[in-house]
N, C-alpha and C. Protein backbone atom coordinates (compact mmCIF):
# COMPACT_ATOMS: atom_id res chain seq x y z
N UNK A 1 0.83 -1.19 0.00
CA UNK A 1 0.00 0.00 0.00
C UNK A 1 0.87 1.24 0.00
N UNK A 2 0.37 2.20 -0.31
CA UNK A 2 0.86 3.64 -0.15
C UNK A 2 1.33 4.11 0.99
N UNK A 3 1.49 5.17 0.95
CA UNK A 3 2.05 5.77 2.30
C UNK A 3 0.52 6.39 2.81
N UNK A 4 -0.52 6.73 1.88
CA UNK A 4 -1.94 7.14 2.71
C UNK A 4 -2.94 6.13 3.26
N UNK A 5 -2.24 4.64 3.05
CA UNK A 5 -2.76 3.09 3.43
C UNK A 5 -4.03 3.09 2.65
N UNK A 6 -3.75 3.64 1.20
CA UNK A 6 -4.88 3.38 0.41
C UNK A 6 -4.72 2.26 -0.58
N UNK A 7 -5.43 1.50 -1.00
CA UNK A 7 -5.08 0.52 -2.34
C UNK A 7 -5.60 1.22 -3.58
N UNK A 8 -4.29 1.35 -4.33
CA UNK A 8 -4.61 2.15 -5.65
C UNK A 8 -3.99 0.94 -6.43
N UNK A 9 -3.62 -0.31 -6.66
CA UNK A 9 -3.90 -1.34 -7.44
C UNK A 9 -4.24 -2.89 -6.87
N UNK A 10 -4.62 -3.69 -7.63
CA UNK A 10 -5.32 -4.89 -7.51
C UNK A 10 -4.01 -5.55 -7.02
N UNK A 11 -3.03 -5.60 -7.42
CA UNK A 11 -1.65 -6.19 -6.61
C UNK A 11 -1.92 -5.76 -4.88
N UNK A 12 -2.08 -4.59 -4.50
CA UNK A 12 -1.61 -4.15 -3.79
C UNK A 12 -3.01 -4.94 -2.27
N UNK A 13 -4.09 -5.52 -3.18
CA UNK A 13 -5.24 -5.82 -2.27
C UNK A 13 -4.52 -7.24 -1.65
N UNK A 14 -5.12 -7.08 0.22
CA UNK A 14 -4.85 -8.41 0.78
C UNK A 14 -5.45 -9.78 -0.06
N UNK A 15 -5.11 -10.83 0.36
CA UNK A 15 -5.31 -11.94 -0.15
C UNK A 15 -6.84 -12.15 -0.16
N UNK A 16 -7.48 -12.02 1.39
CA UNK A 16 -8.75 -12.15 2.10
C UNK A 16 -9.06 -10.59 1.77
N UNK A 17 -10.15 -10.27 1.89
CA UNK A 17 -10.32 -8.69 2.10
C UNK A 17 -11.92 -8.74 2.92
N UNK A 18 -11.95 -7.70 3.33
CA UNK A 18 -12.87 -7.53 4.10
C UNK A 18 -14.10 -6.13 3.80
N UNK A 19 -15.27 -6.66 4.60
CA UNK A 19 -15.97 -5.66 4.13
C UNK A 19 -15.56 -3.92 4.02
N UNK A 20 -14.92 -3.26 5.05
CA UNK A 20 -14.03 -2.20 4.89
C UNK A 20 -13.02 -2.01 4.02
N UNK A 21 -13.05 -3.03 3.40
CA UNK A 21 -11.92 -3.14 2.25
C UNK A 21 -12.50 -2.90 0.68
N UNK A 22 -14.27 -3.49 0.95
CA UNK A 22 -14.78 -3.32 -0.51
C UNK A 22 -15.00 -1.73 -0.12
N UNK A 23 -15.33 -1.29 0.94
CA UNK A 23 -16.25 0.08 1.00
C UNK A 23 -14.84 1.02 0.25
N UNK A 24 -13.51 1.20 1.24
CA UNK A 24 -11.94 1.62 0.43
C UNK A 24 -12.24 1.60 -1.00
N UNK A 25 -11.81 0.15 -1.68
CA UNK A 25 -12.05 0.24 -2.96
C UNK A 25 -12.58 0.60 -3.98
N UNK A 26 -13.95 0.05 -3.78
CA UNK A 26 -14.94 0.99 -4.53
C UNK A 26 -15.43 2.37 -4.26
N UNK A 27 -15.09 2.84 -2.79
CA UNK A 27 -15.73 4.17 -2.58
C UNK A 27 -17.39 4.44 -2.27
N UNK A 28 -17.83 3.20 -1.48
CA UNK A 28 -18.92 3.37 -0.93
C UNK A 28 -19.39 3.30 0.43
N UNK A 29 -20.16 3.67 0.70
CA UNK A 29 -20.61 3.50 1.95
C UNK A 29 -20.43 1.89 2.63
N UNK A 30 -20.51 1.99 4.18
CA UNK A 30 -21.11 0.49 4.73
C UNK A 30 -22.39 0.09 4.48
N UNK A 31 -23.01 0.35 4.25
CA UNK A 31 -23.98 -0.28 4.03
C UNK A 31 -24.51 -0.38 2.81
N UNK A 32 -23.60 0.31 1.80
CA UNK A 32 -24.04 -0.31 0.21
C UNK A 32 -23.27 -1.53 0.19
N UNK A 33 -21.89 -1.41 0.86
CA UNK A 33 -20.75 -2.41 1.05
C UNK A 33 -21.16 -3.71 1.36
N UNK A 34 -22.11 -3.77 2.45
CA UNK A 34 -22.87 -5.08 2.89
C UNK A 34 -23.81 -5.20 2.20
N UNK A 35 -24.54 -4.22 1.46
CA UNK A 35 -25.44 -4.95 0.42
C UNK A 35 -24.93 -5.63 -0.18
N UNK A 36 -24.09 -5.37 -1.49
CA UNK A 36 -23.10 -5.50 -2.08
C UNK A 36 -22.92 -7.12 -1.64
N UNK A 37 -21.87 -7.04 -1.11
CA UNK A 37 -21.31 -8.48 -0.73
C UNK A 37 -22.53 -9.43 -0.49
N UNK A 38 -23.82 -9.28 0.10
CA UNK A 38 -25.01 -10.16 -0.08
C UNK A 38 -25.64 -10.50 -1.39
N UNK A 39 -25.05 -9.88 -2.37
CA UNK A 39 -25.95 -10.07 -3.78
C UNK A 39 -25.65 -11.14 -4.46
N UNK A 40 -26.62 -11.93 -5.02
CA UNK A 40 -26.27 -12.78 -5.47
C UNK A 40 -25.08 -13.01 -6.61
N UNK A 41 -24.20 -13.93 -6.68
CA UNK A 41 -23.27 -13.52 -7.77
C UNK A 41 -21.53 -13.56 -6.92
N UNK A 42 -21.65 -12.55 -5.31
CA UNK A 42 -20.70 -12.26 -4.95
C UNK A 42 -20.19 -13.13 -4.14
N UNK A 43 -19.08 -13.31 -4.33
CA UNK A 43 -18.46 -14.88 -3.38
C UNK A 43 -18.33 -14.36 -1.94
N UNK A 44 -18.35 -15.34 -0.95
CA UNK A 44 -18.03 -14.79 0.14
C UNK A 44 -17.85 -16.16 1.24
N UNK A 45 -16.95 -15.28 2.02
CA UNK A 45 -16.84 -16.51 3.33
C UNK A 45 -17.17 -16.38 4.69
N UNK A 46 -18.13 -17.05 5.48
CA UNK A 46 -18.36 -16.08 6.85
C UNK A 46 -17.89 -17.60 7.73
N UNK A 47 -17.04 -16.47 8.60
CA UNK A 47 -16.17 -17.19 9.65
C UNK A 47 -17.21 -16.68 10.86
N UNK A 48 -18.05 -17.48 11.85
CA UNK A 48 -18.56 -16.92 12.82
C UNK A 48 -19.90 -15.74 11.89
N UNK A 49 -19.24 -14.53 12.77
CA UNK A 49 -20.12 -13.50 11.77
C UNK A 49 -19.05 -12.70 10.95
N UNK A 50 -17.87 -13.32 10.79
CA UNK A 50 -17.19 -11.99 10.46
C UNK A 50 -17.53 -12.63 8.53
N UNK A 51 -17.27 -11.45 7.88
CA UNK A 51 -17.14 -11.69 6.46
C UNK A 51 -16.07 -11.62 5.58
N UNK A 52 -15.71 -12.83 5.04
CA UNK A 52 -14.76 -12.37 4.50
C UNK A 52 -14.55 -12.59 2.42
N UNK A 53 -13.93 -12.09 1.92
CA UNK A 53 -14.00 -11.95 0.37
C UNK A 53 -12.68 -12.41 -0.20
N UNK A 54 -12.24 -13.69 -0.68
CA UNK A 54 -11.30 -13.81 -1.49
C UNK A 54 -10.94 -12.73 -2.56
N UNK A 55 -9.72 -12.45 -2.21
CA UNK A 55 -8.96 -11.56 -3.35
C UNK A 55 -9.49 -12.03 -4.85
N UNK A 56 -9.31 -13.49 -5.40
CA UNK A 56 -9.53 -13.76 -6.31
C UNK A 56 -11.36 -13.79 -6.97
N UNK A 57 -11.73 -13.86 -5.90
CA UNK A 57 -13.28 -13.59 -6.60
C UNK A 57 -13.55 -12.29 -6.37
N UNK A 58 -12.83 -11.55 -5.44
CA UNK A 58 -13.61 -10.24 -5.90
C UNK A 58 -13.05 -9.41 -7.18
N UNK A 59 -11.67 -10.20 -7.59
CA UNK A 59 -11.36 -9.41 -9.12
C UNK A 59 -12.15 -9.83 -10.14
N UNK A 60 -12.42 -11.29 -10.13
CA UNK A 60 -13.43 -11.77 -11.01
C UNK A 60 -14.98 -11.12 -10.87
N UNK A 61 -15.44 -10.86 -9.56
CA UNK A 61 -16.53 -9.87 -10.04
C UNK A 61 -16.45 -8.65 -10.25
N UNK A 62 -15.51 -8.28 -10.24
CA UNK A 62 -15.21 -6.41 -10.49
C UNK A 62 -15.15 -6.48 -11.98
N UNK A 63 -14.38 -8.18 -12.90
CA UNK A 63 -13.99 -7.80 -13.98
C UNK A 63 -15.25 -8.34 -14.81
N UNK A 64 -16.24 -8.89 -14.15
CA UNK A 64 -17.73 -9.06 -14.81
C UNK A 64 -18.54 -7.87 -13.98
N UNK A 65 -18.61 -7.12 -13.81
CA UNK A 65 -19.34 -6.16 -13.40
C UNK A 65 -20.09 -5.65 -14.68
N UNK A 66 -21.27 -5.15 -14.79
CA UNK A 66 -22.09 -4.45 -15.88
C UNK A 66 -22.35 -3.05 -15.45
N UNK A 67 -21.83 -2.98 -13.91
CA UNK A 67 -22.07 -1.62 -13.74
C UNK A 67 -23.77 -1.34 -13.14
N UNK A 68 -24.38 -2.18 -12.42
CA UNK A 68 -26.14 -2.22 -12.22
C UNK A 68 -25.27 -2.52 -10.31
């Protein structure tokens, strides 16, 4: 990461990422963030309650995204 602990490339994202991690990335709120990750389509892993997002599926849905 940067020196402002922002991710400005897909290299630079943890392996796991987390919901504060999609809100960073994309630039949305928490709670579009948790919509988001509930929609059908989006991979996800819940440990307990926590949530978590493989690096590799969330590039694969960023790189099928239609933008809806």
């Amino acid at each position: 990461m940067n020196k402002n602990n922002k991710i400005t490339t897909l290299d630079e994202m943890p392996l796991i990422l987390t919901v504060r991690d999609i809100e960073k990335i994309i630039g949305i709120s928490k709670v579009k963030a948790y919509k988001l990750v509930r929609t059908e389509g989006f991979t996800l892993i819940k440990v307990g309650r926590r949530i978590a997002i493989p690096k590799p599926a969330f590039e694969r849905w960023l790189n099928n995204c239609d933008g809806e």
